[in-house]
Protein backbone atom coordinates (compact mmCIF):
# COMPACT_ATOMS: atom_id res chain seq x y z
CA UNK A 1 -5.07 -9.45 -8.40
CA UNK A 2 -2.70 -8.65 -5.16
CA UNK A 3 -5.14 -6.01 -4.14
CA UNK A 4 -2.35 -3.42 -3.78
CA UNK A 5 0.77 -2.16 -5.57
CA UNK A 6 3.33 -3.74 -2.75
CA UNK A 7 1.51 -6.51 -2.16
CA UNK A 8 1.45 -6.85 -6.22
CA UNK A 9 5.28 -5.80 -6.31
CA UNK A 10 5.92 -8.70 -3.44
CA UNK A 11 3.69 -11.44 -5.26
CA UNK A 12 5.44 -10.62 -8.67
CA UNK A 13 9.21 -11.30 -6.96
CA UNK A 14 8.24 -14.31 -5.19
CA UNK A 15 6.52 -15.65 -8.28
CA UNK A 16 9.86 -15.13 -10.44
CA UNK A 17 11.77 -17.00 -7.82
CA UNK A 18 9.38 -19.60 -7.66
CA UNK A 19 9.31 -19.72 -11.94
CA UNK A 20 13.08 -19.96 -11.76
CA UNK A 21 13.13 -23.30 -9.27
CA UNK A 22 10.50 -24.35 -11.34
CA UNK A 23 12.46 -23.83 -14.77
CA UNK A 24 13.67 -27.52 -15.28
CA UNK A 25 9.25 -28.71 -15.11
CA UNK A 26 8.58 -26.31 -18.12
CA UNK A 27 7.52 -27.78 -21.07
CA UNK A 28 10.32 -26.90 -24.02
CA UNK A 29 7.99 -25.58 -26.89
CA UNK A 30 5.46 -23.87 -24.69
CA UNK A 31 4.75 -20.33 -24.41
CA UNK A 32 6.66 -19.09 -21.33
CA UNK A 33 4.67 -15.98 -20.68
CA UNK A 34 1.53 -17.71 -20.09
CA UNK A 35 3.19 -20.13 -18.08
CA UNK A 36 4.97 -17.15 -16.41
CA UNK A 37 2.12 -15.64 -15.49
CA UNK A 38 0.31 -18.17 -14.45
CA UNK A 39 2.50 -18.68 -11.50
CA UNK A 40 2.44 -14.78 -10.44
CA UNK A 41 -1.11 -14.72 -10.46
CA UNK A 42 -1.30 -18.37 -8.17
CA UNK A 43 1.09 -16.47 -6.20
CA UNK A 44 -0.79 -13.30 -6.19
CA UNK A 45 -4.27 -15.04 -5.21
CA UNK A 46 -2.69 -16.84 -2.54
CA UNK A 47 -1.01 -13.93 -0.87
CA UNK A 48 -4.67 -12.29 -0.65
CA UNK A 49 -6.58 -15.63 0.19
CA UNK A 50 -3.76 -15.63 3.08
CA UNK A 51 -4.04 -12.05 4.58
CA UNK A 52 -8.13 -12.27 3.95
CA UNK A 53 -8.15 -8.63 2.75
CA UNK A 54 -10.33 -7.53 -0.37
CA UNK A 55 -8.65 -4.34 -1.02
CA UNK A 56 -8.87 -3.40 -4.74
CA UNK A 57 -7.08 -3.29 -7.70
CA UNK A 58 -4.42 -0.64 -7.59
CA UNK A 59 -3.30 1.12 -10.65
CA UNK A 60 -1.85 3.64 -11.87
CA UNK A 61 -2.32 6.00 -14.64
CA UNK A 62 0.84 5.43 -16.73
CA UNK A 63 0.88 7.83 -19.61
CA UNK A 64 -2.09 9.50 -19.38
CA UNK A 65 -2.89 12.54 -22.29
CA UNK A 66 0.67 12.04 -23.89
CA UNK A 67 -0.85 12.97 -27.00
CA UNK A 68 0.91 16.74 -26.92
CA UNK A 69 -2.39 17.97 -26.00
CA UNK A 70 -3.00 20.72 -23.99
CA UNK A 71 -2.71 20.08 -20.30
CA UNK A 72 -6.07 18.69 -18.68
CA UNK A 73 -7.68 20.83 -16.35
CA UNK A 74 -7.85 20.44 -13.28
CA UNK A 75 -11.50 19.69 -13.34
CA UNK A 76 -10.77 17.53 -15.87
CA UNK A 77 -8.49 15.66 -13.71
CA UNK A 78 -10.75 15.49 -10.81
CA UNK A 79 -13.08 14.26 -12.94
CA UNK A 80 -10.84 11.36 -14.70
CA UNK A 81 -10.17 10.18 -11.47
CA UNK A 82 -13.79 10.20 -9.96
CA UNK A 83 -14.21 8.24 -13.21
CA UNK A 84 -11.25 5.87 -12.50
CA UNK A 85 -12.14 5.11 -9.37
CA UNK A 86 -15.78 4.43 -9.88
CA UNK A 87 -14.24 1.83 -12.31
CA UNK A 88 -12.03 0.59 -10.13
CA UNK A 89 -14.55 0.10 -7.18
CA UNK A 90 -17.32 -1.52 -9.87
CA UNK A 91 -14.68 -4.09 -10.97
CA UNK A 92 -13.48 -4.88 -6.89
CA UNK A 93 -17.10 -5.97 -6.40
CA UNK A 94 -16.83 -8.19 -9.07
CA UNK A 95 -16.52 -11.50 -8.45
CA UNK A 96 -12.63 -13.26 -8.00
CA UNK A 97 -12.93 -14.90 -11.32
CA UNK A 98 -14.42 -12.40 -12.99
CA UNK A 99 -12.06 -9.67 -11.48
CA UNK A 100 -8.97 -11.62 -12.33
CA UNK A 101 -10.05 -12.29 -16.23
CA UNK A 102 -10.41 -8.56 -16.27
CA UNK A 103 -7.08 -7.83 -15.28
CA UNK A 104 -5.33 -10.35 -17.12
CA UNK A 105 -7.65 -9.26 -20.77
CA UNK A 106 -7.47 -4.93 -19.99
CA UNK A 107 -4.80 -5.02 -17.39
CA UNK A 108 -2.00 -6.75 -18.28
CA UNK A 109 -3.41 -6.71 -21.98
CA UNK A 110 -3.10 -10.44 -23.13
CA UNK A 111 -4.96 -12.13 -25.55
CA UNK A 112 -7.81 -14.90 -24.73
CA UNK A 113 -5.34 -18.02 -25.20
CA UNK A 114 -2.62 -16.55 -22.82
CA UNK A 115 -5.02 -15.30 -20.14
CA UNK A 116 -6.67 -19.00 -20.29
CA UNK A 117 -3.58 -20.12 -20.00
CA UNK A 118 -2.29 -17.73 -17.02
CA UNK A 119 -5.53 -18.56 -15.38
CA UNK A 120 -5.53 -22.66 -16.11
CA UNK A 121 -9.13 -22.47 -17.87
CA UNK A 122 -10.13 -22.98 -21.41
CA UNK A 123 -10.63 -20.27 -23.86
CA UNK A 124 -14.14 -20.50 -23.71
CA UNK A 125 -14.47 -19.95 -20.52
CA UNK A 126 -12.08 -16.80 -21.03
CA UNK A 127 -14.71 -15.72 -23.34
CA UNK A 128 -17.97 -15.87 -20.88
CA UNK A 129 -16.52 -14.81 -17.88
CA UNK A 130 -15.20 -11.54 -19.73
CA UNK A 131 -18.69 -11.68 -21.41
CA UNK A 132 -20.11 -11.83 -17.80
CA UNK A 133 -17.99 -9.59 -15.94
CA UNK A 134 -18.18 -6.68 -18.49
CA UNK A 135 -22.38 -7.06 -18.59
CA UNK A 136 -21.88 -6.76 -14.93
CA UNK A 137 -20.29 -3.57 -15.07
CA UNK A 138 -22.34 -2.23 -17.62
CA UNK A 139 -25.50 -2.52 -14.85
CA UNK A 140 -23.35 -1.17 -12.24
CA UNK A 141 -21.87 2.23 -14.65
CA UNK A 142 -23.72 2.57 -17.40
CA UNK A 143 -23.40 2.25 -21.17
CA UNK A 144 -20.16 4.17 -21.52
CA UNK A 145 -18.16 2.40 -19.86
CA UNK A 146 -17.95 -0.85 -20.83
């Protein structure tokens, strides 16, 4: 959503402090990581509306073949990231609404209801735009990948 890791890093502490002054206006009862979220990712969007930049989504490969397996290659590690960042690159030119219900659904790995709710849209709308989005990338990569 930030567009890099420090801007991500630096959108994520300023959207704690900003939950923490804003801890008396949530709603006892609620689910607090939704609402948690929600306020990173405002914060996140707003930090790259403000700098204009479109720089994509930077991840990293936590944990990758932990499995006990045999080391990769290292053709086989060239080729996983070629791979990654083709991904990575398809789901930048996404659209902003479709990029961010990406993250938030394979990302960050929350269910439909929270990322509606970290996003302030209804479930439904949770479901097409991933619908969308992943059709999207299928055109752009193929089959396999999505």
């Amino acid at each position: 959503m930030a567009g890099n890791a420090a801007d991500a890093e630096d959108a994520a502490q300023e959207g704690f402090v900003k939950a923490y002054r804003a801890l008396g206006r949530f709603r006892a009862g609620a689910p607090f990581r939704p609402w948690l979220l929600q306020i990173v990712a405002n914060e996140a969007r707003n930090r790259r509306r403000s700098a204009g930049r479109r720089a994509g989504l930077a991840l990293r490969a936590a944990g990758e073949n932990l499995s006990g397996d045999a080391a990769p290659s290292p053709e086989g590690n060239l080729l996983a990231a070629e791979d990654r960042e083709r991904l990575l690159g398809a789901i930048n030119g996404l659209p902003e609404e479709h990029r961010l219900v990406i993250a938030c659904r394979y990302f960050l790995d929350l269910s439909e209801d929270e990322t509606a709710a970290a996003l302030a849209v209804r479930p439904g709308t949770v479901k097409s735009r991933t619908s969308r989005a992943l059709a999207r990338l299928r055109e752009e990569l193929g089959e396999g990948y999505a």
